[in-house]
N, C-alpha and C. Protein backbone atom coordinates (compact mmCIF):
# COMPACT_ATOMS: atom_id res chain seq x y z
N UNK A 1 -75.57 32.19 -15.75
CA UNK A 1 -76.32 33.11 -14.92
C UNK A 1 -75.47 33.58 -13.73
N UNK A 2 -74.54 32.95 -13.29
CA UNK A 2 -73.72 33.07 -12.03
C UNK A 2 -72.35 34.40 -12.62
N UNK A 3 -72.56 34.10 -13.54
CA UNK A 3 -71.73 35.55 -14.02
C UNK A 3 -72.60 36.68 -14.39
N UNK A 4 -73.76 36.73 -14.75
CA UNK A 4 -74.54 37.88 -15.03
C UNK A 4 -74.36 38.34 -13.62
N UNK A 5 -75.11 37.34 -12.69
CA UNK A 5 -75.30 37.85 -10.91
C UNK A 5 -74.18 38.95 -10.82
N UNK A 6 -73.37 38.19 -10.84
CA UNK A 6 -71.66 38.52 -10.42
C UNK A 6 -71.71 40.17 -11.04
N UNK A 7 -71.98 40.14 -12.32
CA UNK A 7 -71.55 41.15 -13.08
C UNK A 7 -72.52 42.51 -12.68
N UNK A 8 -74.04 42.16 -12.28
CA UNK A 8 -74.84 43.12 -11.85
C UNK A 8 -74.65 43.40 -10.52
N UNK A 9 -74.07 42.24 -9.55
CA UNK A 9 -73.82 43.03 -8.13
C UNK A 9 -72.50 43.84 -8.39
N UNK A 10 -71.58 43.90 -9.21
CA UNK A 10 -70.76 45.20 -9.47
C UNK A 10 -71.12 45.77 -9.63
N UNK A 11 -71.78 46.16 -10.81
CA UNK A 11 -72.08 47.37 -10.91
C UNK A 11 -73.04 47.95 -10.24
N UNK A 12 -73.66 47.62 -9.53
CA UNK A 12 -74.54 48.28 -8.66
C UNK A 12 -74.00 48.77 -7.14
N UNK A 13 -72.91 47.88 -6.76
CA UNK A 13 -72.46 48.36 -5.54
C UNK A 13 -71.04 48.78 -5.89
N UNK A 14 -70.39 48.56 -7.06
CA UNK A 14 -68.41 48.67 -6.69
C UNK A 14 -68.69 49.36 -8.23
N UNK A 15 -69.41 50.25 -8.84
CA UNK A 15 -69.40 50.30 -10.62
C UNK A 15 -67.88 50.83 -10.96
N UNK A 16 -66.64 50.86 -9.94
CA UNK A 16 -65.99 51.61 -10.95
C UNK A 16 -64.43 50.03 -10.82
N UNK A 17 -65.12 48.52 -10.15
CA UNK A 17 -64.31 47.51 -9.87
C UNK A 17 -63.42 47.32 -11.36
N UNK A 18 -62.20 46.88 -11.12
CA UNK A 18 -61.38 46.37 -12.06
C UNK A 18 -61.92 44.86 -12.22
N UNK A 19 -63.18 44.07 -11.88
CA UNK A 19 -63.23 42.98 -11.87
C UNK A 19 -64.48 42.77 -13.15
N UNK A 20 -64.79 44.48 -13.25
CA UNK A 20 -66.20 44.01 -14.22
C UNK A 20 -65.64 43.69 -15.50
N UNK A 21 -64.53 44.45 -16.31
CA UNK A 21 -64.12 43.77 -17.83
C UNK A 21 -63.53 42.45 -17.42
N UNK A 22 -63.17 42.17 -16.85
CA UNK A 22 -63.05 40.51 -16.85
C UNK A 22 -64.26 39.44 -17.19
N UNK A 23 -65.01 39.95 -16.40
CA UNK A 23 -66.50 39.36 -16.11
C UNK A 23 -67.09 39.18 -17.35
N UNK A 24 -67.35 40.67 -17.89
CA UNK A 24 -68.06 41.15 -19.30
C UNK A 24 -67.23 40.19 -20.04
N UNK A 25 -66.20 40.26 -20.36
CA UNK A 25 -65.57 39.48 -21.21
C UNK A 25 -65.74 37.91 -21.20
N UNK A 26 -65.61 37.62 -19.96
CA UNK A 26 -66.18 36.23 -19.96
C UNK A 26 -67.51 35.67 -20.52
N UNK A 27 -68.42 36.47 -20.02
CA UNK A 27 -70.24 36.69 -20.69
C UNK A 27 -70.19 36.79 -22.48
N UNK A 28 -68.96 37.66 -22.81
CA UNK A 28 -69.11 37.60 -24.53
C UNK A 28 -68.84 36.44 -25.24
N UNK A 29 -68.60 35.16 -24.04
CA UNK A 29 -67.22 34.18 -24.90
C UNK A 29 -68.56 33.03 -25.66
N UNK A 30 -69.40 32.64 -24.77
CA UNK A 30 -70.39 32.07 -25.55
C UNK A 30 -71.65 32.38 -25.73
N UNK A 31 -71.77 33.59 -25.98
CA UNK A 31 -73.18 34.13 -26.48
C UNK A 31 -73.69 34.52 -27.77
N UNK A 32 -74.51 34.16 -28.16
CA UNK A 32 -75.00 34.49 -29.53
C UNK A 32 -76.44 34.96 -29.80
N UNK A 33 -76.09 36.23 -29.55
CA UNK A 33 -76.84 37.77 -29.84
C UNK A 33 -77.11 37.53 -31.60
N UNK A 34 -78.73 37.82 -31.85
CA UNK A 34 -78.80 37.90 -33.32
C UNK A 34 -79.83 38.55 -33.39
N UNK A 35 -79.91 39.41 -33.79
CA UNK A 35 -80.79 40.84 -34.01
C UNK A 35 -82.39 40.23 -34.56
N UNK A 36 -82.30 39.76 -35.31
CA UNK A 36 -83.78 38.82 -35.63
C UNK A 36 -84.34 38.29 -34.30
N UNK A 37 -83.56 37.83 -33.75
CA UNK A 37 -83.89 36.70 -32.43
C UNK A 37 -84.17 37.24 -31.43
N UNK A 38 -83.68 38.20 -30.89
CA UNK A 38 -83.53 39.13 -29.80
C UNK A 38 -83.96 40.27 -29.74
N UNK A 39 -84.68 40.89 -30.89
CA UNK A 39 -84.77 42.34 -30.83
C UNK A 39 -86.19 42.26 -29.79
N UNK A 40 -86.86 41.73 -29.37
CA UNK A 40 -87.55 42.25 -28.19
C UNK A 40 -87.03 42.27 -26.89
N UNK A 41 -85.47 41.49 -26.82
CA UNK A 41 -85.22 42.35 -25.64
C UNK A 41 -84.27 43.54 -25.74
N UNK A 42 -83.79 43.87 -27.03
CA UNK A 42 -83.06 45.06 -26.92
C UNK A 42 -83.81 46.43 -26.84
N UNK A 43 -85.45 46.14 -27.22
CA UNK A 43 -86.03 47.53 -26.84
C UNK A 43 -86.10 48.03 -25.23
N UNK A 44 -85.98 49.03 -25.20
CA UNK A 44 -86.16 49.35 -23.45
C UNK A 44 -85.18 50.75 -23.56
N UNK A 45 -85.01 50.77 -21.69
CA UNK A 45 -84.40 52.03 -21.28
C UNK A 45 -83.10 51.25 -20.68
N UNK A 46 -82.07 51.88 -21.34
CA UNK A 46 -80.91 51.04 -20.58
C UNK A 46 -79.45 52.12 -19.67
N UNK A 47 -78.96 51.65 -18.84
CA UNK A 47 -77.99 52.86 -17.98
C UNK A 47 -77.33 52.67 -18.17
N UNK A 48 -76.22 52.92 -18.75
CA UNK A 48 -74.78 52.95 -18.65
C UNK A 48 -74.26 52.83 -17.35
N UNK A 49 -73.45 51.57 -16.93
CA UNK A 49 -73.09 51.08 -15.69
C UNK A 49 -71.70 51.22 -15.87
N UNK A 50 -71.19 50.97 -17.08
CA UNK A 50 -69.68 51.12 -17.65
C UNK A 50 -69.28 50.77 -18.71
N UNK A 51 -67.79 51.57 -19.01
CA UNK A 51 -67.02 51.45 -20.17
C UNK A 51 -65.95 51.61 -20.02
N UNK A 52 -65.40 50.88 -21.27
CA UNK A 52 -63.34 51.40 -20.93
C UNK A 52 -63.28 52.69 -21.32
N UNK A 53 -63.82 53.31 -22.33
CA UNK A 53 -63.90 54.74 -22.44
C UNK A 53 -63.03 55.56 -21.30
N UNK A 54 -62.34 56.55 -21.93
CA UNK A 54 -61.97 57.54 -20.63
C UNK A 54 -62.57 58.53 -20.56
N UNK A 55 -63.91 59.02 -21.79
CA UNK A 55 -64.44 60.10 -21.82
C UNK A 55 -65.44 60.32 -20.67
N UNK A 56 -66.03 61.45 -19.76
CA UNK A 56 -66.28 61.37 -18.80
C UNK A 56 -67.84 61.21 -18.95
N UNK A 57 -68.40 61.47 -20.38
CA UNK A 57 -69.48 61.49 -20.44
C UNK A 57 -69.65 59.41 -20.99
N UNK A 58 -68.57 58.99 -20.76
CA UNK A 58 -68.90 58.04 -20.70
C UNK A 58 -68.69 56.88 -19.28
N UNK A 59 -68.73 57.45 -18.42
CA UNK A 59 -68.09 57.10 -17.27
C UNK A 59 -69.79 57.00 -16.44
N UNK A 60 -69.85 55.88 -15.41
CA UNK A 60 -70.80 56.41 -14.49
C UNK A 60 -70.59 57.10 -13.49
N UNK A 61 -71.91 58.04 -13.16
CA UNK A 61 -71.93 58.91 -12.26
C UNK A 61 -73.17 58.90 -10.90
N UNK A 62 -72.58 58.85 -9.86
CA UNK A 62 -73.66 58.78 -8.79
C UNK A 62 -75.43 59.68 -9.07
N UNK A 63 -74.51 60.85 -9.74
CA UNK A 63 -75.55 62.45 -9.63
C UNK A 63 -76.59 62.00 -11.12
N UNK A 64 -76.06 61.59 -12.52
CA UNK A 64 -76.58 61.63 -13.50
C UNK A 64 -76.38 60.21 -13.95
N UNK A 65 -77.92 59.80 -14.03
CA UNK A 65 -78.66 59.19 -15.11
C UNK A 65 -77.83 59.12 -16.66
N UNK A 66 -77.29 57.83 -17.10
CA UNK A 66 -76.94 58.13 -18.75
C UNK A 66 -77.34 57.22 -19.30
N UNK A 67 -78.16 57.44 -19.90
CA UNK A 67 -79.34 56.54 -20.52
C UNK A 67 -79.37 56.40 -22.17
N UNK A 68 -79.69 55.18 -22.19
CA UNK A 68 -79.82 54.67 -24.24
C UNK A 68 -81.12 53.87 -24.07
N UNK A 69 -82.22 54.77 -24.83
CA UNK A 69 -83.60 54.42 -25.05
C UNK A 69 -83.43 53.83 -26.19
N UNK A 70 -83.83 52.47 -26.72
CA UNK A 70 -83.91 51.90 -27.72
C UNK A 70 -85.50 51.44 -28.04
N UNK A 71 -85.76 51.81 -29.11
CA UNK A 71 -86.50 51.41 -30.47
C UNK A 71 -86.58 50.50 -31.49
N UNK A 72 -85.92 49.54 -31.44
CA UNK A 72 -85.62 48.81 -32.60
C UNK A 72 -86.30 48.38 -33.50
N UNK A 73 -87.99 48.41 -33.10
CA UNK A 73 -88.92 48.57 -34.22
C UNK A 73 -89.16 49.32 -35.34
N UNK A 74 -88.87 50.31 -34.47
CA UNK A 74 -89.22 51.81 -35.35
C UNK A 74 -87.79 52.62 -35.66
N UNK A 75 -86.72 51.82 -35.41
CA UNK A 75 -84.72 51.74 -35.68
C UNK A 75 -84.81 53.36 -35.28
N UNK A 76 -85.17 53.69 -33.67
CA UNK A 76 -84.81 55.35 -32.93
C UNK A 76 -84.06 55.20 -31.88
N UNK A 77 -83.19 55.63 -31.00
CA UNK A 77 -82.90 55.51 -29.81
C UNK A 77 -83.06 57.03 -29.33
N UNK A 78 -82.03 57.13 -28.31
CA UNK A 78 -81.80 58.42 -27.64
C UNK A 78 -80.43 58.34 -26.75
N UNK A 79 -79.71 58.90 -26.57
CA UNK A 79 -78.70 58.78 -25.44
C UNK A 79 -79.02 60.06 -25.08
N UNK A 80 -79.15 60.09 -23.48
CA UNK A 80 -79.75 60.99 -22.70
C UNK A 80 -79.07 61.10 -21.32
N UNK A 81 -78.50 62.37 -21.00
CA UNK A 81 -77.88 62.45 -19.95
C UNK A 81 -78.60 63.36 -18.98
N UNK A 82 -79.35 62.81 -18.21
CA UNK A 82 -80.59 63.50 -17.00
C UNK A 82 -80.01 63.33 -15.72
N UNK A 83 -80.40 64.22 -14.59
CA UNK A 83 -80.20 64.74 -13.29
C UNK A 83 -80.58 63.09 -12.89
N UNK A 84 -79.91 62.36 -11.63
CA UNK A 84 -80.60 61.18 -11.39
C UNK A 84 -81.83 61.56 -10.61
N UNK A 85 -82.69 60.52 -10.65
CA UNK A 85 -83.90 60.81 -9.65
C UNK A 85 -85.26 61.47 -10.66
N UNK A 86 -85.15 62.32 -12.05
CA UNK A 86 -86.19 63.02 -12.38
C UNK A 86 -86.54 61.39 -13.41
N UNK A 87 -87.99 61.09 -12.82
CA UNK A 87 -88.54 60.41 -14.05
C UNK A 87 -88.87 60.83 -15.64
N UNK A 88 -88.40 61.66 -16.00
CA UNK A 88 -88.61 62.72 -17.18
C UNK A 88 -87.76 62.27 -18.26
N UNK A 89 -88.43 62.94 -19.46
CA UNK A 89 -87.01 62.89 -20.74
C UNK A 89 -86.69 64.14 -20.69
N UNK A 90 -85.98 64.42 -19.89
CA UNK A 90 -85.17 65.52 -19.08
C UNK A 90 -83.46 66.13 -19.14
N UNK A 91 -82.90 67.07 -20.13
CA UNK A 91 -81.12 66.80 -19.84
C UNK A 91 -80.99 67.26 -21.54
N UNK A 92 -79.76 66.75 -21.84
CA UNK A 92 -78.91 66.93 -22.59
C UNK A 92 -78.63 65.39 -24.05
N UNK A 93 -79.87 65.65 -24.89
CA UNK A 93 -79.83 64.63 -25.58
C UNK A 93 -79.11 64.26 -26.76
N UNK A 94 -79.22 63.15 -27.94
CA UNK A 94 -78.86 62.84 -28.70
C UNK A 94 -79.59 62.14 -29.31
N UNK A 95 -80.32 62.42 -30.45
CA UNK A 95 -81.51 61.55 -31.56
C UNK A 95 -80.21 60.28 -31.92
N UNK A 96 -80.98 59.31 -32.54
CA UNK A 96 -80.14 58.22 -33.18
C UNK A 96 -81.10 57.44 -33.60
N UNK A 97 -80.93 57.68 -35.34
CA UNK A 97 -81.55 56.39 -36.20
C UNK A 97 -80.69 55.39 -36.04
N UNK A 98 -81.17 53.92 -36.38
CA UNK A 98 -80.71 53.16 -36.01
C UNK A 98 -81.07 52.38 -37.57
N UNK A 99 -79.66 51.31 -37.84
CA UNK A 99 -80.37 50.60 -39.63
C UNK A 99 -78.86 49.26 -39.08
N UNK A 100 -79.80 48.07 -40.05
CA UNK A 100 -79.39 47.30 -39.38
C UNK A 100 -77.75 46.80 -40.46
N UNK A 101 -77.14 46.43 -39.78
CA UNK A 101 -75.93 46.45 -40.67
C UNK A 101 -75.47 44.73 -40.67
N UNK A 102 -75.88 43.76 -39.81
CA UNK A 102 -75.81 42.69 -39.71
C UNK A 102 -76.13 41.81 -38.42
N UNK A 103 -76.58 40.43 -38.81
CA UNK A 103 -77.48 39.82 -37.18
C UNK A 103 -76.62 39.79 -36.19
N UNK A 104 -75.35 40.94 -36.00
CA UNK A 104 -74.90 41.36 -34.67
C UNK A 104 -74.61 42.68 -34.42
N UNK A 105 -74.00 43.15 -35.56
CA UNK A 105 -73.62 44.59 -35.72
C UNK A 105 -75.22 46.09 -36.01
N UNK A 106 -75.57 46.85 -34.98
CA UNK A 106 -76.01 47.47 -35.38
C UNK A 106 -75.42 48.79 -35.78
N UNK A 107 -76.13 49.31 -36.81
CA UNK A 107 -75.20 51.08 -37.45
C UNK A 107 -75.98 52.27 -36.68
N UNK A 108 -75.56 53.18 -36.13
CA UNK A 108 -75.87 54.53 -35.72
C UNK A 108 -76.15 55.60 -36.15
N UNK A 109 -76.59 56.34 -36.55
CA UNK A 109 -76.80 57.86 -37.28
C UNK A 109 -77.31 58.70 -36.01
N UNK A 110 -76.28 59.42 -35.53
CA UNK A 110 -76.52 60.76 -34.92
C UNK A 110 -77.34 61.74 -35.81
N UNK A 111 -78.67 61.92 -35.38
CA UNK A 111 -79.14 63.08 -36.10
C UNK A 111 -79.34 64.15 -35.58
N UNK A 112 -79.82 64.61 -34.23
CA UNK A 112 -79.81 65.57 -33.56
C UNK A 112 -79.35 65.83 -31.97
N UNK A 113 -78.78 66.91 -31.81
CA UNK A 113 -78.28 66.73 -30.43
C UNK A 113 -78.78 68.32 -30.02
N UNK A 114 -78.83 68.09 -28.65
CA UNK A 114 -78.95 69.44 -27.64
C UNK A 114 -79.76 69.17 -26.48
N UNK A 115 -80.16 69.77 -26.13
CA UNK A 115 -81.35 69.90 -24.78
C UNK A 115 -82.39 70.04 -25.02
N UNK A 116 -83.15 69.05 -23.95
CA UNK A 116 -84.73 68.58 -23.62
C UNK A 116 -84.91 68.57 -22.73
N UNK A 117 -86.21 70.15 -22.24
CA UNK A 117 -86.26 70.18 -21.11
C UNK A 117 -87.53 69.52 -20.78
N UNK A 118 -88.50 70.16 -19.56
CA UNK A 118 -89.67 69.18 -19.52
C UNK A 118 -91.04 69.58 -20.09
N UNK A 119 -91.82 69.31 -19.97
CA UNK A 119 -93.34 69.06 -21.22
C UNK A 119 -93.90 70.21 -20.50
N UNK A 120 -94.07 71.17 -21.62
CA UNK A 120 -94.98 72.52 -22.03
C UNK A 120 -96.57 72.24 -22.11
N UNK A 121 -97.20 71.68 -21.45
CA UNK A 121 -98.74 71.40 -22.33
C UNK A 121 -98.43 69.72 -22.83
N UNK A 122 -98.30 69.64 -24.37
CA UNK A 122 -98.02 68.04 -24.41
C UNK A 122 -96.73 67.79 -25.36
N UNK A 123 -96.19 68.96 -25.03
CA UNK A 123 -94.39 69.12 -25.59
C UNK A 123 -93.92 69.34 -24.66
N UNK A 124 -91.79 68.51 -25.16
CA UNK A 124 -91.22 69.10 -23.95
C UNK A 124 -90.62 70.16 -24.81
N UNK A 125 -90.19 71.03 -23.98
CA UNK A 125 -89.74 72.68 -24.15
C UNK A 125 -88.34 71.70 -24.95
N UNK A 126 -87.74 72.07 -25.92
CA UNK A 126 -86.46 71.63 -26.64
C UNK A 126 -85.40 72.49 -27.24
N UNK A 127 -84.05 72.59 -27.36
CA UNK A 127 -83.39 72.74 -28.44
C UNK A 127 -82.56 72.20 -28.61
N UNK A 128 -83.02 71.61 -29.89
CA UNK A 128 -82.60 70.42 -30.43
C UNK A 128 -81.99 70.75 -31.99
N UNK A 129 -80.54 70.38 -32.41
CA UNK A 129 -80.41 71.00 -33.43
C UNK A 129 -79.71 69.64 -34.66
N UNK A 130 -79.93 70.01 -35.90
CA UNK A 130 -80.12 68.82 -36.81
C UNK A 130 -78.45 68.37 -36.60
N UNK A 131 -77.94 67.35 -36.87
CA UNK A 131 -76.57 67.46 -37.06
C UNK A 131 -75.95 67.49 -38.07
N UNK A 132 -75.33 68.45 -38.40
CA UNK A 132 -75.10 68.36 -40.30
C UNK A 132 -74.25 67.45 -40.85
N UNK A 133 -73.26 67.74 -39.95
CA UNK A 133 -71.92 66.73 -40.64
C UNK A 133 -72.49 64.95 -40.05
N UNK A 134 -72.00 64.23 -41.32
CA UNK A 134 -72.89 62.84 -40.86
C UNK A 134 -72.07 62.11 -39.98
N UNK A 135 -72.65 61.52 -38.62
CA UNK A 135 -72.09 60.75 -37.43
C UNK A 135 -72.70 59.56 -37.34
N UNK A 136 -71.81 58.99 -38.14
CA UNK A 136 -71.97 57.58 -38.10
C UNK A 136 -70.95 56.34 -37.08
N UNK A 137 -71.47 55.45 -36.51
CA UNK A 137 -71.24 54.42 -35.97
C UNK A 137 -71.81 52.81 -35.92
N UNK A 138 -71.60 51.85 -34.95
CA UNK A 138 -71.89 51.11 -35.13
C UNK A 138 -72.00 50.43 -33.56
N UNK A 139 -72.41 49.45 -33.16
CA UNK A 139 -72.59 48.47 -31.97
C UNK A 139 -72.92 47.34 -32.47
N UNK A 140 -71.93 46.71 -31.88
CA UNK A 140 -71.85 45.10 -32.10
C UNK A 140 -72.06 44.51 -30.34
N UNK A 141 -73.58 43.87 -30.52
CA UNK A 141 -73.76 43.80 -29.66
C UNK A 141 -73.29 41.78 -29.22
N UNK A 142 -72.57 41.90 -28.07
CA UNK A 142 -71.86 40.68 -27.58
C UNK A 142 -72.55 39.80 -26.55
N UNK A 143 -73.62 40.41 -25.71
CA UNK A 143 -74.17 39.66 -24.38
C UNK A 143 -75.38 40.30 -24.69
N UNK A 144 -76.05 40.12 -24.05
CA UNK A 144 -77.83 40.21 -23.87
C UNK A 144 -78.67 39.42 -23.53
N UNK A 145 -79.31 40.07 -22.22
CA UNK A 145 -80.68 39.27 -21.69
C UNK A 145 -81.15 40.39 -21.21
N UNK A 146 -82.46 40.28 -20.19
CA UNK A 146 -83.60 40.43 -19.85
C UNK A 146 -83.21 41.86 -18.97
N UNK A 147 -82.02 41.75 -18.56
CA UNK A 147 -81.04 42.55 -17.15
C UNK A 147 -80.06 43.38 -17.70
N UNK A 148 -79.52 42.53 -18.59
CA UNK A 148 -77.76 43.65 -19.31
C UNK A 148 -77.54 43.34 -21.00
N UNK A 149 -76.60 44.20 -20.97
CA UNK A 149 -76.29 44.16 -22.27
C UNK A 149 -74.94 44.80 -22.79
N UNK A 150 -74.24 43.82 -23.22
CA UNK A 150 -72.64 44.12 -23.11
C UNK A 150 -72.45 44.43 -24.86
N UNK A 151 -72.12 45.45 -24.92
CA UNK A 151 -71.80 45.58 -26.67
C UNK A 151 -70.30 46.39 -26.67
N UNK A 152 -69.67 46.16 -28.00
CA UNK A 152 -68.70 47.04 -28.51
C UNK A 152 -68.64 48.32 -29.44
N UNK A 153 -68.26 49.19 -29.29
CA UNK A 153 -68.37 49.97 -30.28
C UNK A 153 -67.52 49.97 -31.46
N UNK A 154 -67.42 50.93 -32.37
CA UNK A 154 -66.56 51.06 -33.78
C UNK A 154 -65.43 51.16 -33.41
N UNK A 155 -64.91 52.12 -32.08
CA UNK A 155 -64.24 52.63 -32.16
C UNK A 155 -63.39 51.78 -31.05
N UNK A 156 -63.84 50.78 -30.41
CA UNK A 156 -63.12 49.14 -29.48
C UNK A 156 -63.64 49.41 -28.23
N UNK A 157 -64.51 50.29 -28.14
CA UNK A 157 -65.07 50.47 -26.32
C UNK A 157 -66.06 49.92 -26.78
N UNK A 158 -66.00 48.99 -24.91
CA UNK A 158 -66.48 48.20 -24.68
C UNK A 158 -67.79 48.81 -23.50
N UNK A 159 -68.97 48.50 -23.48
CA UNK A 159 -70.42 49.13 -22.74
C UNK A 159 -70.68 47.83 -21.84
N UNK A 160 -70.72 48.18 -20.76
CA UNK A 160 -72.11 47.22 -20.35
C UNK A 160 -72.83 47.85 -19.50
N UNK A 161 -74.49 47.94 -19.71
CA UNK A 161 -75.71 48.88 -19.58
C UNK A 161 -76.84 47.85 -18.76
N UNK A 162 -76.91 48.28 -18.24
CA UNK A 162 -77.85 47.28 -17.19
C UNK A 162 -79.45 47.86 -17.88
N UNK A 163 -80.50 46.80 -17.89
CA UNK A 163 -81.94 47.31 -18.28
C UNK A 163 -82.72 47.89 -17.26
N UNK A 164 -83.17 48.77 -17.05
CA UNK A 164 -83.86 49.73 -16.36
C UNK A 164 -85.33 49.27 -16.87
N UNK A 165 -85.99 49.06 -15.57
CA UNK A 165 -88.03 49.35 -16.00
C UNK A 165 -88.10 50.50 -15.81
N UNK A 166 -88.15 51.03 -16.74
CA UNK A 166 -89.21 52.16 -16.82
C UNK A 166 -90.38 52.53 -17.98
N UNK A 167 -91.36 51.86 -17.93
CA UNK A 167 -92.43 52.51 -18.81
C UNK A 167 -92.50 53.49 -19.26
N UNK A 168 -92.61 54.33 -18.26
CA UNK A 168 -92.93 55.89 -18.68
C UNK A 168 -91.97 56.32 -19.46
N UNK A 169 -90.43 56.49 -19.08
CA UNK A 169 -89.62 57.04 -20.04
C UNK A 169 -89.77 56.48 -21.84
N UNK A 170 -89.77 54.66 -21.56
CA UNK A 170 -89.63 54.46 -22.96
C UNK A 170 -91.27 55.62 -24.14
N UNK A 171 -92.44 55.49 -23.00
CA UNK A 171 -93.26 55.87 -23.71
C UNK A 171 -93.42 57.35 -24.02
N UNK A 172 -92.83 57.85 -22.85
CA UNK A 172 -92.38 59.28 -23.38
C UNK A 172 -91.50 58.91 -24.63
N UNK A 173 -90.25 58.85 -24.43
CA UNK A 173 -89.39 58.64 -26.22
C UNK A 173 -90.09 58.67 -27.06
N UNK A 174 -91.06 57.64 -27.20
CA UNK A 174 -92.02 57.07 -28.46
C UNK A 174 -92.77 58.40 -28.72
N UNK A 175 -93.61 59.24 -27.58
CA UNK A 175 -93.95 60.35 -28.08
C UNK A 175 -92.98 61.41 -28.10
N UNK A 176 -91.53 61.84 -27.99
CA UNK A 176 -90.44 62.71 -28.52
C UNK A 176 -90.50 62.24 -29.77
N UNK A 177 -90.44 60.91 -29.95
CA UNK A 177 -89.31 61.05 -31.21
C UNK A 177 -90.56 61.42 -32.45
N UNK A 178 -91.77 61.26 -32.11
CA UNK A 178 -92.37 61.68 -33.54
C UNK A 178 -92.61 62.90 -33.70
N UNK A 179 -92.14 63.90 -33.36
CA UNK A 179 -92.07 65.38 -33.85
C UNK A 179 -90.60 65.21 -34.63
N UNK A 180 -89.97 64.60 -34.76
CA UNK A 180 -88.72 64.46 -35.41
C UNK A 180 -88.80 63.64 -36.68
């Protein structure tokens, strides 16, 4: 627990420290994440706090919210990049089925991407377009509790996403994703 602490007062006050992949790495060395066992805490709204990534949309940002709504019941997420501050499913999204590939590794399917703006009546205004060519991935998830969640991707970047309460967003998702 004295390294989770450690690892959430970075990222909340220093998110861009050279001290958090150390940390994270330390947190992966004896944990055992198993998708049967754990999948009630991987549902939720989670922020991207950091990655080794150099892509910028994978980087945190003071101004924007970058968010991964998970489903794991119903295998949906969302990666969602919103203005910070709007409680909304608000921004520049990404659908993602989710299928399980093993009790650590989960698989990805990008299915739709574009913009979601905010609710028309009891829709949000959207364009959202199918993705044709198939985008597939994977997360192998390494740490997890109640607070964070440190996973790897396919491609060797490394995430760690702090858990966000938010009700409303996850229950908005739940009503996005079934028009899809």
């Amino acid at each position: 627990m004295e390294f989770e602490d450690e690892l959430l007062n970075l990222l909340l006050k220093s998110p861009n420290s050279e001290k958090i992949k150390a940390i994270a790495e330390q947190l992966e060395i004896d944990h055992d994440f198993s998708f049967g066992k754990d999948r009630n805490d991987l549902q939720g709204v989670w922020e991207l706090r950091w990655s080794s990534s150099n892509s910028p949309f994978l980087k945190f940002s003071p101004f924007i919210d970058n968010l991964q709504i998970l489903d794991p019941f119903n295998l949906n997420g969302l990666n969602l990049l919103k203005p910070r501050g709007i409680k909304s499913i608000i921004g520049s999204g990404i659908l993602i089925r989710l299928f399980y590939i093993n009790e650590k590794k989960i698989g990805v399917k990008f299915t739709h991407a574009g913009f979601i703006g905010p609710k028309f009546g009891k829709r949000n205004i959207k364009a959202m377009t199918e993705i044709n060519n198939e985008q597939l991935g994977w997360l192998e998830i390494t740490y997890l509790s109640n607070r964070l969640r440190i996973c790897r991707g396919d491609k060797g970047t490394l995430f760690v996403l702090r858990k966000i309460n938010s009700p409303h967003l996850l229950r908005n998702f739940k009503e996005f994703i079934n028009i899809f």
